[in-house]
C-alpha atoms as a PDB file:
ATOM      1  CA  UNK A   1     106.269 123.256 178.774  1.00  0.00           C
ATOM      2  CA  UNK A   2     108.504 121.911 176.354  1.00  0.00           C
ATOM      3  CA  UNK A   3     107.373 122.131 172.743  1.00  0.00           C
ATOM      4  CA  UNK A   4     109.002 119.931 169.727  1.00  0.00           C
ATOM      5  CA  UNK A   5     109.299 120.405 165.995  1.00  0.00           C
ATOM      6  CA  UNK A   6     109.530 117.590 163.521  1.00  0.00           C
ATOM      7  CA  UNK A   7     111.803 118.495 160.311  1.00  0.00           C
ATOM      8  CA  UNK A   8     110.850 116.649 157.267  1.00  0.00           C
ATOM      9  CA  UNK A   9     113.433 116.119 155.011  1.00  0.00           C
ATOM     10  CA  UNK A  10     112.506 116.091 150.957  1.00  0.00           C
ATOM     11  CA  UNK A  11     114.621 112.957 149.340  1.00  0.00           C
ATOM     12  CA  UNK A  12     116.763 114.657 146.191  1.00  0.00           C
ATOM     13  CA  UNK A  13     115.502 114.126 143.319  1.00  0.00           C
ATOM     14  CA  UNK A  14     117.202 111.279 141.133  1.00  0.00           C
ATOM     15  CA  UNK A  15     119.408 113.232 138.456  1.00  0.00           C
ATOM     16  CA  UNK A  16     117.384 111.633 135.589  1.00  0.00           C
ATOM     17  CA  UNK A  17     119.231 109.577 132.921  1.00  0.00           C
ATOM     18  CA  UNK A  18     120.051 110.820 129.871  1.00  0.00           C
ATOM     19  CA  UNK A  19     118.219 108.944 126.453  1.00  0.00           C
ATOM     20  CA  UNK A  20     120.234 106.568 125.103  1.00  0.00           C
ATOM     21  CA  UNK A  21     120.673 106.214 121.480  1.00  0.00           C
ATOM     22  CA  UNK A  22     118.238 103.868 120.005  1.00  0.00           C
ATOM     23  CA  UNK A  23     119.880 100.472 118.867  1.00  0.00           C
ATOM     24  CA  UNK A  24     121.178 100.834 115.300  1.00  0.00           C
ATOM     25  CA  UNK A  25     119.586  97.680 114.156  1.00  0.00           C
ATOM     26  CA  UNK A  26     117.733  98.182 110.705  1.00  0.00           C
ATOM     27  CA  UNK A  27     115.930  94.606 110.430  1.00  0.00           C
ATOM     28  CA  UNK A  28     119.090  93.315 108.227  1.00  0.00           C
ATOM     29  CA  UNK A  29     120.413  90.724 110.437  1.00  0.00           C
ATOM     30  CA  UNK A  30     123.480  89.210 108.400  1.00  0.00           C
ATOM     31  CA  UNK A  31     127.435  89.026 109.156  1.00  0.00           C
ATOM     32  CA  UNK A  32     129.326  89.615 106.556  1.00  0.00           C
ATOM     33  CA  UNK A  33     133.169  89.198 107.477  1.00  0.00           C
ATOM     34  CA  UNK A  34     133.422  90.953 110.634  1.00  0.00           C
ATOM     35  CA  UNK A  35     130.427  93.015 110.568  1.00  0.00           C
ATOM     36  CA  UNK A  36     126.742  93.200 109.938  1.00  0.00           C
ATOM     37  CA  UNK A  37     126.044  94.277 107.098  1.00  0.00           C
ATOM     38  CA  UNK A  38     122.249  95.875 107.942  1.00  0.00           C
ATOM     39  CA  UNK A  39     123.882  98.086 110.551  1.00  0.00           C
ATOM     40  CA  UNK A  40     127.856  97.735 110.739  1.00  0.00           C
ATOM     41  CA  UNK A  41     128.430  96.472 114.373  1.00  0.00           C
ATOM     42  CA  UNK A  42     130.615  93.379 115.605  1.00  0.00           C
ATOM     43  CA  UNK A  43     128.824  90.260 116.823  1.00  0.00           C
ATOM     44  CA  UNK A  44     129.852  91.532 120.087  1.00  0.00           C
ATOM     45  CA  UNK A  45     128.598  95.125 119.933  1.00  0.00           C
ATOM     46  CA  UNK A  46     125.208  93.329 119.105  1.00  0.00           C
ATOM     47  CA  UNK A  47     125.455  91.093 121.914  1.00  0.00           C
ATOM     48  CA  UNK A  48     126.758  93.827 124.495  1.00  0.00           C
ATOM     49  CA  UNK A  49     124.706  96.698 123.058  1.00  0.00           C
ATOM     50  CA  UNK A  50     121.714  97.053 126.127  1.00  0.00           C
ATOM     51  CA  UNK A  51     124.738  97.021 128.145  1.00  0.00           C
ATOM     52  CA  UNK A  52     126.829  99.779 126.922  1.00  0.00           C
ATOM     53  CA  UNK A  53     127.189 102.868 128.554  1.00  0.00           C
ATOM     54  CA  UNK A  54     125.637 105.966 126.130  1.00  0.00           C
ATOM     55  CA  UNK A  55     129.594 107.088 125.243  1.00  0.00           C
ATOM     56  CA  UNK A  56     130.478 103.335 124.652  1.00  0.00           C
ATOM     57  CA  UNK A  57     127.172 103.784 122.398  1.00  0.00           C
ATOM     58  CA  UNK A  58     127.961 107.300 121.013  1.00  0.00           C
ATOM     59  CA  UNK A  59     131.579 106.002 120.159  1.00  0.00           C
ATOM     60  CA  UNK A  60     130.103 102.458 118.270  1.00  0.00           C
ATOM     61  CA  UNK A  61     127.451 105.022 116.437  1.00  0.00           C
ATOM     62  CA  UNK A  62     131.051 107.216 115.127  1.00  0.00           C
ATOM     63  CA  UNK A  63     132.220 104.035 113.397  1.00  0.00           C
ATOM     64  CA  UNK A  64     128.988 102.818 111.599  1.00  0.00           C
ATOM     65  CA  UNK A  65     128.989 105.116 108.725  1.00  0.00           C
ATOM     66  CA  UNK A  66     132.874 104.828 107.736  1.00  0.00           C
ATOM     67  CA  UNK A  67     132.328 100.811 108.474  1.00  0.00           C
ATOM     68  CA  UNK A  68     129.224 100.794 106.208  1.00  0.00           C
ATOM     69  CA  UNK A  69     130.504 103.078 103.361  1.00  0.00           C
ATOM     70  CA  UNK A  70     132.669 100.065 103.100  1.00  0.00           C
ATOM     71  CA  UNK A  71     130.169  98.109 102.156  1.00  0.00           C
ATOM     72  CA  UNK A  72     129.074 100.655  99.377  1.00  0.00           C
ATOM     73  CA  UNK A  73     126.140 102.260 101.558  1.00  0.00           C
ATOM     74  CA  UNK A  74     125.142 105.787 100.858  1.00  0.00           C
ATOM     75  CA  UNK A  75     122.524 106.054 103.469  1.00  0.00           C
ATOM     76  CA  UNK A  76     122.975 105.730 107.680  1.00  0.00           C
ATOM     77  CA  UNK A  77     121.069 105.437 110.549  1.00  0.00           C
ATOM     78  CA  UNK A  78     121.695 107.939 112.772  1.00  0.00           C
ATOM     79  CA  UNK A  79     122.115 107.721 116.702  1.00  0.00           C
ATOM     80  CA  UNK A  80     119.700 110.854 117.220  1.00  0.00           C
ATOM     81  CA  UNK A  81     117.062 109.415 120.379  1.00  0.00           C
ATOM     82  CA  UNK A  82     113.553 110.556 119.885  1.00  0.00           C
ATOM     83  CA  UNK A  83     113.782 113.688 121.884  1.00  0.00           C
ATOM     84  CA  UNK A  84     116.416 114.895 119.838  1.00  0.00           C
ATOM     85  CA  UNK A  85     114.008 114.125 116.971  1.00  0.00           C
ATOM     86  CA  UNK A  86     111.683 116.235 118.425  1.00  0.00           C
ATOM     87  CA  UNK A  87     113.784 119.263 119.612  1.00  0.00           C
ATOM     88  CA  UNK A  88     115.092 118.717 116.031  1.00  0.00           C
ATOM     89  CA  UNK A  89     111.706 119.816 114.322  1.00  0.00           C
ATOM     90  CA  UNK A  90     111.374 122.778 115.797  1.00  0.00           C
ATOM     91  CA  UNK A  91     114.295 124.034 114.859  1.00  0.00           C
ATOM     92  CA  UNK A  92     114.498 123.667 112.012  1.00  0.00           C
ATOM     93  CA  UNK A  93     111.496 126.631 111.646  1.00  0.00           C
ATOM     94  CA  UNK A  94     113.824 128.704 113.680  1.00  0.00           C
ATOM     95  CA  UNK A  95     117.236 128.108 113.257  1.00  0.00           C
ATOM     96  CA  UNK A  96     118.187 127.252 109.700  1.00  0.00           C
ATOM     97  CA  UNK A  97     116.653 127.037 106.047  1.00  0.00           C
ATOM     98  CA  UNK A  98     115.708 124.122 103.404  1.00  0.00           C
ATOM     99  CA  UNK A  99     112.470 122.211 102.634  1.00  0.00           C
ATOM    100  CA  UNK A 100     110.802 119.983 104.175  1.00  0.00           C
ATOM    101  CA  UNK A 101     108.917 116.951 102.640  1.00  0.00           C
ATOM    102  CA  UNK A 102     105.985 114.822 103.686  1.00  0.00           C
ATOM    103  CA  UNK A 103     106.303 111.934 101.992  1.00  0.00           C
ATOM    104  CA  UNK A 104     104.857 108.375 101.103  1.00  0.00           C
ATOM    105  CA  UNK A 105     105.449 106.197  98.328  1.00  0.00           C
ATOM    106  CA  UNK A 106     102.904 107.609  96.049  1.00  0.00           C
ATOM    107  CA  UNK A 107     102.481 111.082  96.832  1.00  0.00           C
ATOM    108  CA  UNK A 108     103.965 113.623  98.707  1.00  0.00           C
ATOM    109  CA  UNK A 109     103.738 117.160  99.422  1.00  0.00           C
ATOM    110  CA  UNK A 110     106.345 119.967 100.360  1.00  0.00           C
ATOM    111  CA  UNK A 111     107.257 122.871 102.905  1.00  0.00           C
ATOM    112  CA  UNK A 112     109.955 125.456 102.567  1.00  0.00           C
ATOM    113  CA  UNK A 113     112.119 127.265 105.065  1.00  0.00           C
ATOM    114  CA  UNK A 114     113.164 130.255 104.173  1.00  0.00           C
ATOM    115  CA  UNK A 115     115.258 133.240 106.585  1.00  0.00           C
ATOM    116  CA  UNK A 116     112.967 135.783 104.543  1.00  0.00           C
ATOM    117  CA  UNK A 117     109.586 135.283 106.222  1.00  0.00           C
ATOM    118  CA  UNK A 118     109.930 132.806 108.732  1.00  0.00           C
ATOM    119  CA  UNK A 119     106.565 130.677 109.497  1.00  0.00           C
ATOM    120  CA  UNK A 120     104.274 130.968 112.433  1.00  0.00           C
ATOM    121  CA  UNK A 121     104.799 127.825 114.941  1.00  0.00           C
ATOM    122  CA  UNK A 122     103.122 126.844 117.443  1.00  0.00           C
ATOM    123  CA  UNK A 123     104.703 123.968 119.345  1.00  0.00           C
ATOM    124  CA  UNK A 124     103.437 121.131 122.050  1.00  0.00           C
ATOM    125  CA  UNK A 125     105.269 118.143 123.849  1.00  0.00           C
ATOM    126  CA  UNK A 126     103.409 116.500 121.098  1.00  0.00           C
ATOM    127  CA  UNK A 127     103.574 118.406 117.685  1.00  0.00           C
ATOM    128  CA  UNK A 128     105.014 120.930 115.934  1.00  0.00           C
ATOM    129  CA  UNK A 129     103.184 123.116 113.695  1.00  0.00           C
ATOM    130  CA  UNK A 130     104.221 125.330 110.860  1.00  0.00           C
ATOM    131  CA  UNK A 131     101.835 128.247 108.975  1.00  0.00           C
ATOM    132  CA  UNK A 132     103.678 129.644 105.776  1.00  0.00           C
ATOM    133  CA  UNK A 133     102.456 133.090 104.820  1.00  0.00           C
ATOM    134  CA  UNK A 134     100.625 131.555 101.761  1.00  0.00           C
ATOM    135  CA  UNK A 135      98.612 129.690 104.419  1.00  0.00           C
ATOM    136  CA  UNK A 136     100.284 126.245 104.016  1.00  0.00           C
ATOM    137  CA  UNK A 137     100.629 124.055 106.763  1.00  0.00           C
ATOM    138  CA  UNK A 138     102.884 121.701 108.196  1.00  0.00           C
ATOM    139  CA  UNK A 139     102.094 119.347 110.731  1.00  0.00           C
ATOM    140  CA  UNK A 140     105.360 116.946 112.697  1.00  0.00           C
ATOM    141  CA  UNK A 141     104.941 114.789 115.475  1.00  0.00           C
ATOM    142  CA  UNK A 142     106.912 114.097 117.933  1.00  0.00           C
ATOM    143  CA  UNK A 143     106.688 110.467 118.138  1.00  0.00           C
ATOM    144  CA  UNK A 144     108.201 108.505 120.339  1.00  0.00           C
ATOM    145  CA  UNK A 145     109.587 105.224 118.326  1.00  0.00           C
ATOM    146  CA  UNK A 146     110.641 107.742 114.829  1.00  0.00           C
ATOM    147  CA  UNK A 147     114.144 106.626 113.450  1.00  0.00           C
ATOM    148  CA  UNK A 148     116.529 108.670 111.516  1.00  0.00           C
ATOM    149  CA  UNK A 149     118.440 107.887 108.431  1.00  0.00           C
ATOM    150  CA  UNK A 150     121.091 110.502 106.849  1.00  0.00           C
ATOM    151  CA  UNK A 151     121.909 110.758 103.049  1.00  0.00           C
ATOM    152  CA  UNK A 152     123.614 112.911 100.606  1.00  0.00           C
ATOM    153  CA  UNK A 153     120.947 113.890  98.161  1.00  0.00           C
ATOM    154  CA  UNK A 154     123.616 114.254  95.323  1.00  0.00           C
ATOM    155  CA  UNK A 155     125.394 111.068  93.998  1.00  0.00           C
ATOM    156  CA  UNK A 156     128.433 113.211  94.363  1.00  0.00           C
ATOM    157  CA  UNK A 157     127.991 115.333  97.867  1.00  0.00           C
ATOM    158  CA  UNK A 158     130.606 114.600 100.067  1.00  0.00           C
ATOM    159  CA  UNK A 159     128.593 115.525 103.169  1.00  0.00           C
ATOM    160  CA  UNK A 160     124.647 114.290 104.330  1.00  0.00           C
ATOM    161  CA  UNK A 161     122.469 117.353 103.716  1.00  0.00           C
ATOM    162  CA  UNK A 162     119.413 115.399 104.008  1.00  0.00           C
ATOM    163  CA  UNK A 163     117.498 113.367 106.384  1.00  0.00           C
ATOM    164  CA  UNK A 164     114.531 110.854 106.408  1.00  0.00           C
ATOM    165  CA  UNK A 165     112.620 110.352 109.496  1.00  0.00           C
ATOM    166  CA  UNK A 166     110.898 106.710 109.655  1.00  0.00           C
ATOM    167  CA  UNK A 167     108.676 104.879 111.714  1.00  0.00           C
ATOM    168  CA  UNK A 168     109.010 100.760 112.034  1.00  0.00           C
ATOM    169  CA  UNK A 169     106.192  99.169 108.963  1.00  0.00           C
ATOM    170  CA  UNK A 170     103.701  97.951 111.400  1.00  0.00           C
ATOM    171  CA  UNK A 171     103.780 101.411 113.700  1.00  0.00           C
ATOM    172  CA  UNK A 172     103.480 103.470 110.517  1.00  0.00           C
ATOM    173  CA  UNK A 173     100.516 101.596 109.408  1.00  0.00           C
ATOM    174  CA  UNK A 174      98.941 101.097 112.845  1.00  0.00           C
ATOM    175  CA  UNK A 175      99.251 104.562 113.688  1.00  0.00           C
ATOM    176  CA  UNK A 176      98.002 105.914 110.255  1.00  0.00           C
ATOM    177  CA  UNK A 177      94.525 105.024 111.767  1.00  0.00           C
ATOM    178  CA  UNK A 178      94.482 107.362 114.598  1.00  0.00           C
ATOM    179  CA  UNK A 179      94.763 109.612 111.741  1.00  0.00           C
ATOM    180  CA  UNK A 180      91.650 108.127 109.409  1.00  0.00           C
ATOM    181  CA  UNK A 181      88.608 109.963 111.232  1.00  0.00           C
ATOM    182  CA  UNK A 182      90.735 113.098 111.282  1.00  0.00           C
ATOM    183  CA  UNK A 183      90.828 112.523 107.115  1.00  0.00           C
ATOM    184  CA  UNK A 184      87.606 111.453 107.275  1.00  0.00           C
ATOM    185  CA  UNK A 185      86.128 114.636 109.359  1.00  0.00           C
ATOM    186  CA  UNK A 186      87.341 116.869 106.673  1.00  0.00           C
ATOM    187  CA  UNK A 187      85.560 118.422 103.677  1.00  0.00           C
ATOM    188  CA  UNK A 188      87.115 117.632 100.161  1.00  0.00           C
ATOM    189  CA  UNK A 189      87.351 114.912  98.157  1.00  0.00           C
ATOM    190  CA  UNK A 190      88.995 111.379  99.531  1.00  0.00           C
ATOM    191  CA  UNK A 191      91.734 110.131  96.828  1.00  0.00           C
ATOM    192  CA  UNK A 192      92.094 105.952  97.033  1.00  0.00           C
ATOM    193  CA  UNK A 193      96.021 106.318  97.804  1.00  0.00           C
ATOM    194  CA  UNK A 194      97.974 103.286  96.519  1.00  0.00           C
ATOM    195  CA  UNK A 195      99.722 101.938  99.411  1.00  0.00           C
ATOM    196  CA  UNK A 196      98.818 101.809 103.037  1.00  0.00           C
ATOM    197  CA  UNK A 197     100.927 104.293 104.552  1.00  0.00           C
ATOM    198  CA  UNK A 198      99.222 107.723 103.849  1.00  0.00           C
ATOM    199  CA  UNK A 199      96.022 109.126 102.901  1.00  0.00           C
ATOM    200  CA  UNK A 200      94.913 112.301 101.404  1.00  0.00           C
ATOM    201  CA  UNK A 201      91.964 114.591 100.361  1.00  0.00           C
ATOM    202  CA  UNK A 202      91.490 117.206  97.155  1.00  0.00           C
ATOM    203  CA  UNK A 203      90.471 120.650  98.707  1.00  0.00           C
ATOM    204  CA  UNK A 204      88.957 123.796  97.401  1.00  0.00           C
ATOM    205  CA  UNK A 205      88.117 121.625  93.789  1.00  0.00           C
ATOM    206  CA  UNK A 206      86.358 117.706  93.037  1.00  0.00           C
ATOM    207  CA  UNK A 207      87.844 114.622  91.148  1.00  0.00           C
ATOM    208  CA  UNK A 208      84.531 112.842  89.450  1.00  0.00           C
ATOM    209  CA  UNK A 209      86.428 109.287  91.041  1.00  0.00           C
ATOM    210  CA  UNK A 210      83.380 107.477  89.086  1.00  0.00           C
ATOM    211  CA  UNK A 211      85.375 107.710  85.701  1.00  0.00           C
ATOM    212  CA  UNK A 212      88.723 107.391  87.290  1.00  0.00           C
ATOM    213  CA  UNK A 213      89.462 103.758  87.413  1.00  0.00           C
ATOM    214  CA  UNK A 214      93.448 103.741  88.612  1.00  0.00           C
ATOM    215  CA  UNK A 215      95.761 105.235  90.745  1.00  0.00           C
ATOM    216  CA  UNK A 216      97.766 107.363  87.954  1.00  0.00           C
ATOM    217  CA  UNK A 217      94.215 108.119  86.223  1.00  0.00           C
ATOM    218  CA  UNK A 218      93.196 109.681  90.082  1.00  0.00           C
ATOM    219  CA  UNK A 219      96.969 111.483  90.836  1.00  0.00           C
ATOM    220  CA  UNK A 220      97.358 112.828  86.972  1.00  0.00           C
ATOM    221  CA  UNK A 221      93.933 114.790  87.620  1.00  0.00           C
ATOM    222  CA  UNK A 222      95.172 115.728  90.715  1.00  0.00           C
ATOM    223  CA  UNK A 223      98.215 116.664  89.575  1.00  0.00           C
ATOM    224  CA  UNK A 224      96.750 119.130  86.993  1.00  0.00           C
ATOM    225  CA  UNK A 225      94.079 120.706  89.044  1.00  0.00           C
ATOM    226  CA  UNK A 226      96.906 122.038  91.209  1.00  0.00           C
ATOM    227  CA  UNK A 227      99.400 122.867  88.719  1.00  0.00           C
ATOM    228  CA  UNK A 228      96.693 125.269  87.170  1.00  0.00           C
ATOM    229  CA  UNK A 229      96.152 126.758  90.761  1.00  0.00           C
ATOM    230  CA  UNK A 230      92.493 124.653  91.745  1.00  0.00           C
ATOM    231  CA  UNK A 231      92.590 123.448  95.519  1.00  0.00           C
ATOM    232  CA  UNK A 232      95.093 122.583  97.664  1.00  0.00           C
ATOM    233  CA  UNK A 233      96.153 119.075  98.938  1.00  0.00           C
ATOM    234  CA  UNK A 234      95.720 117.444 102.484  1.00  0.00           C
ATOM    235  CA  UNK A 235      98.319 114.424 102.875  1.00  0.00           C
ATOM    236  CA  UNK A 236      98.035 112.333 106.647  1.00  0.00           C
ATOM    237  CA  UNK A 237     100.761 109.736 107.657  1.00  0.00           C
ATOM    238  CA  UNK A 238     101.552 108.578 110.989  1.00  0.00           C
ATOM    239  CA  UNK A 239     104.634 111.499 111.454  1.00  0.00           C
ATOM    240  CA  UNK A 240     102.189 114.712 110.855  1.00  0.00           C
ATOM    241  CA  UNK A 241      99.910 116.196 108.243  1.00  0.00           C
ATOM    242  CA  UNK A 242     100.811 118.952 104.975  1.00  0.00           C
ATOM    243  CA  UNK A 243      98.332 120.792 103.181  1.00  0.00           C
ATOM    244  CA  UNK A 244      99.691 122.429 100.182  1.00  0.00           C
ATOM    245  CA  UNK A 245      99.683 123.003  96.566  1.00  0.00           C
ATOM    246  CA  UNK A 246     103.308 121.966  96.006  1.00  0.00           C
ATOM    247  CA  UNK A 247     102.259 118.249  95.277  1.00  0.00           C
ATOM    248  CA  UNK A 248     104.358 115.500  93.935  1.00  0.00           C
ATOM    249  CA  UNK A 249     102.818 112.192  92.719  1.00  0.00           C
ATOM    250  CA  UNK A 250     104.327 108.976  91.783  1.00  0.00           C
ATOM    251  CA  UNK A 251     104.397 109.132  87.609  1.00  0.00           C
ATOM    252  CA  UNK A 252     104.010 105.537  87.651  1.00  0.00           C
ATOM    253  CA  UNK A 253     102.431 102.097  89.647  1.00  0.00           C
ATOM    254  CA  UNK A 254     103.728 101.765  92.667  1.00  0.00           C
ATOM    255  CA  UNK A 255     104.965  98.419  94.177  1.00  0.00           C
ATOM    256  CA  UNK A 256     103.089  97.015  97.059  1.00  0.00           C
ATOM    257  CA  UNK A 257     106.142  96.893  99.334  1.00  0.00           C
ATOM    258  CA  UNK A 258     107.575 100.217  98.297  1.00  0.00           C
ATOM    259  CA  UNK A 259     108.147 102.156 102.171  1.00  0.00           C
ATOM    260  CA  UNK A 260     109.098 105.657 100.455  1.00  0.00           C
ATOM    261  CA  UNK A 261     110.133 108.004  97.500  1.00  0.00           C
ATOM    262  CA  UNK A 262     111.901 106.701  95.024  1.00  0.00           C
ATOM    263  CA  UNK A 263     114.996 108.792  95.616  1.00  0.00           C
ATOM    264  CA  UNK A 264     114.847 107.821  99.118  1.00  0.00           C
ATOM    265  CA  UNK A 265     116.450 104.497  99.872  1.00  0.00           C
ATOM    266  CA  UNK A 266     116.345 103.058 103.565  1.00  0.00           C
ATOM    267  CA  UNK A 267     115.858  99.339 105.133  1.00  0.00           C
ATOM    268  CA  UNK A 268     112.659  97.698 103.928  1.00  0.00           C
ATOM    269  CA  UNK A 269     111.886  97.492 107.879  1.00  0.00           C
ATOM    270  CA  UNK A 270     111.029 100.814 108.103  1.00  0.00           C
ATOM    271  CA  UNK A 271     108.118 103.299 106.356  1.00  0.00           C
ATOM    272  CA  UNK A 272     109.553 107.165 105.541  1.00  0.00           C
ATOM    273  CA  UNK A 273     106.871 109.980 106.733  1.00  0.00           C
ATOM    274  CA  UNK A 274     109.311 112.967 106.709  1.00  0.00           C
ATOM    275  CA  UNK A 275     112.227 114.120 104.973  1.00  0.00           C
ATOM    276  CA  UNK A 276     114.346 117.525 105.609  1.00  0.00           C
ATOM    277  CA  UNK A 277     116.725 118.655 102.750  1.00  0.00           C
ATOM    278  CA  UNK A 278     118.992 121.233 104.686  1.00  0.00           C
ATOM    279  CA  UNK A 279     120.911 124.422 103.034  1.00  0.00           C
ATOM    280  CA  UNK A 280     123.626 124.161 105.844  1.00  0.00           C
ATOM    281  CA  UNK A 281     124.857 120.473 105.990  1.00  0.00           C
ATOM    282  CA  UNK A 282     126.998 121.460 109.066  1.00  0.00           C
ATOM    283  CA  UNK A 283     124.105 122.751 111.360  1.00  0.00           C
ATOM    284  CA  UNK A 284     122.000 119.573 110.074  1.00  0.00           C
ATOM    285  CA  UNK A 285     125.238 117.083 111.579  1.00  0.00           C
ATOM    286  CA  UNK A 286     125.397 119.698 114.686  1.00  0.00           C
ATOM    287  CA  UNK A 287     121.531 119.177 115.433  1.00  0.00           C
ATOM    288  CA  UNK A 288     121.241 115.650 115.123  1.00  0.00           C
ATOM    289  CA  UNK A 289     124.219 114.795 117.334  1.00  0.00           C
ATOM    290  CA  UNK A 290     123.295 111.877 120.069  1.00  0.00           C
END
């Protein structure tokens, strides 16, 4: 009797292809000489870019910023993908120390990093979470269509110690709804936000809203109550959640196309929700490489 024995043979795995650097395209669209002047590539670099190879792309990203500080610009788009983004977050709890800001145009609220007490995380393939000792929280989201713009926070800095992460207008606003019955679900008191990008709620203290008739009326009282140590404040936008006492508002009206802070100038194609000021500008270049 003759037996047989069929060997099945597992296909190898396709080595998986690395994330390519999103396109740096900011929504400006306009030559000027040989270059554009929204994000600083040729006419051909445009046309070519989808078929670049991701160190053809890596070595058109190393040109941008010395081809747009030409121009006079002060702020970049980076070449970071979206998983860097989100490897980024996290370590920025673990690895280094500054402050972290989650931001709109009217309001904002703050996180710091410090090497002293480090804050509890507690990390997903979705979200990264930060608990301060004092109880604050910080809530980042991975998401997968966030952009990333590099600055010098000083008029005078040589080197980009801060970043701003950003979400394309209609995503920001779109996706701020997914986060309206999670504002909505919580106790506190709802403040009318003046733009469409964020919305917050007064906890642990009430705003009588009936004899507040404006914005700056609303975020003065707000202002106050947490300055004298009443409540805390809950802030939602479509890159994460902060709930905090160390609350910033916008001292005065705020335009109805105005995507961010005030000090924080990027394309008007794109909404800030983040912003990391870093104490180590080298580690912030290092972990934001494409």
């Amino acid at each position: 009797m003759t037996s047989s024995s069929t060997t099945t043979t597992t296909p190898a795995a396709e080595p998986q292809r690395p994330a390519l650097p999103p396109s740096p395209c900011v929504g400006i669209c306009a030559l000027k000489g040989d270059f554009c002047y929204g994000c600083g590539r040729t006419s051909d670099e445009i046309a070519a870019w989808g078929s670049l190879t991701p160190s053809e792309q890596s070595t058109v990203w190393a040109e941008l910023p010395g081809r747009l500080a030409a121009f006079g610009f002060k702020t970049f788009r980076l070449a970071a993908s979206p998983i860097v983004v989100g490897d980024f977050i996290g370590r920025t709890f673990r690895e280094t120390t500054g402050r972290w800001r989650l931001v709109s145009a009217s309001l904002e609220g703050s996180f710091s990093v410090t090497a002293d007490v480090r804050p509890e995380i507690s990390e997903t393939e979705r979200q990264v979470q930060a608990i301060a000792a004092t109880g604050e929280t910080l809530t980042l989201i991975k998401h997968d269509r966030v952009r990333v713009f590099g600055f010098a926070s000083g008029a005078n800095d040589a080197q980009m110690d801060t970043i701003a992460l950003v979400l394309p207008k209609g995503r920001a606003q779109r996706d701020l709804k997914d986060q309206d019955d999670l504002a909505n679900a919580g106790s506190g008191t709802r403040l009318p936000v003046a733009e469409p990008f964020a919305l917050a709620r007064l906890l642990g203290t009430d705003i009588d809203l009936a004899t507040s008739s404006s914005w700056p009326e609303v975020s003065a009282k707000a202002e106050q109550l947490l300055a004298n140590g009443q409540g805390r404040l809950c802030i939602h936008n479509a890159l994460g959640s902060i709930t905090t006492s160390k609350a910033h508002f916008a001292a005065d009206g705020v335009p109805a196309d105005a995507n961010a802070p005030s000090d924080v100038k990027i394309s008007r194609a794109f909404v800030a929700g983040a912003i990391f000021h870093a104490d180590d500008p080298t580690w912030l270049a290092a972990a934001l490489a494409p």
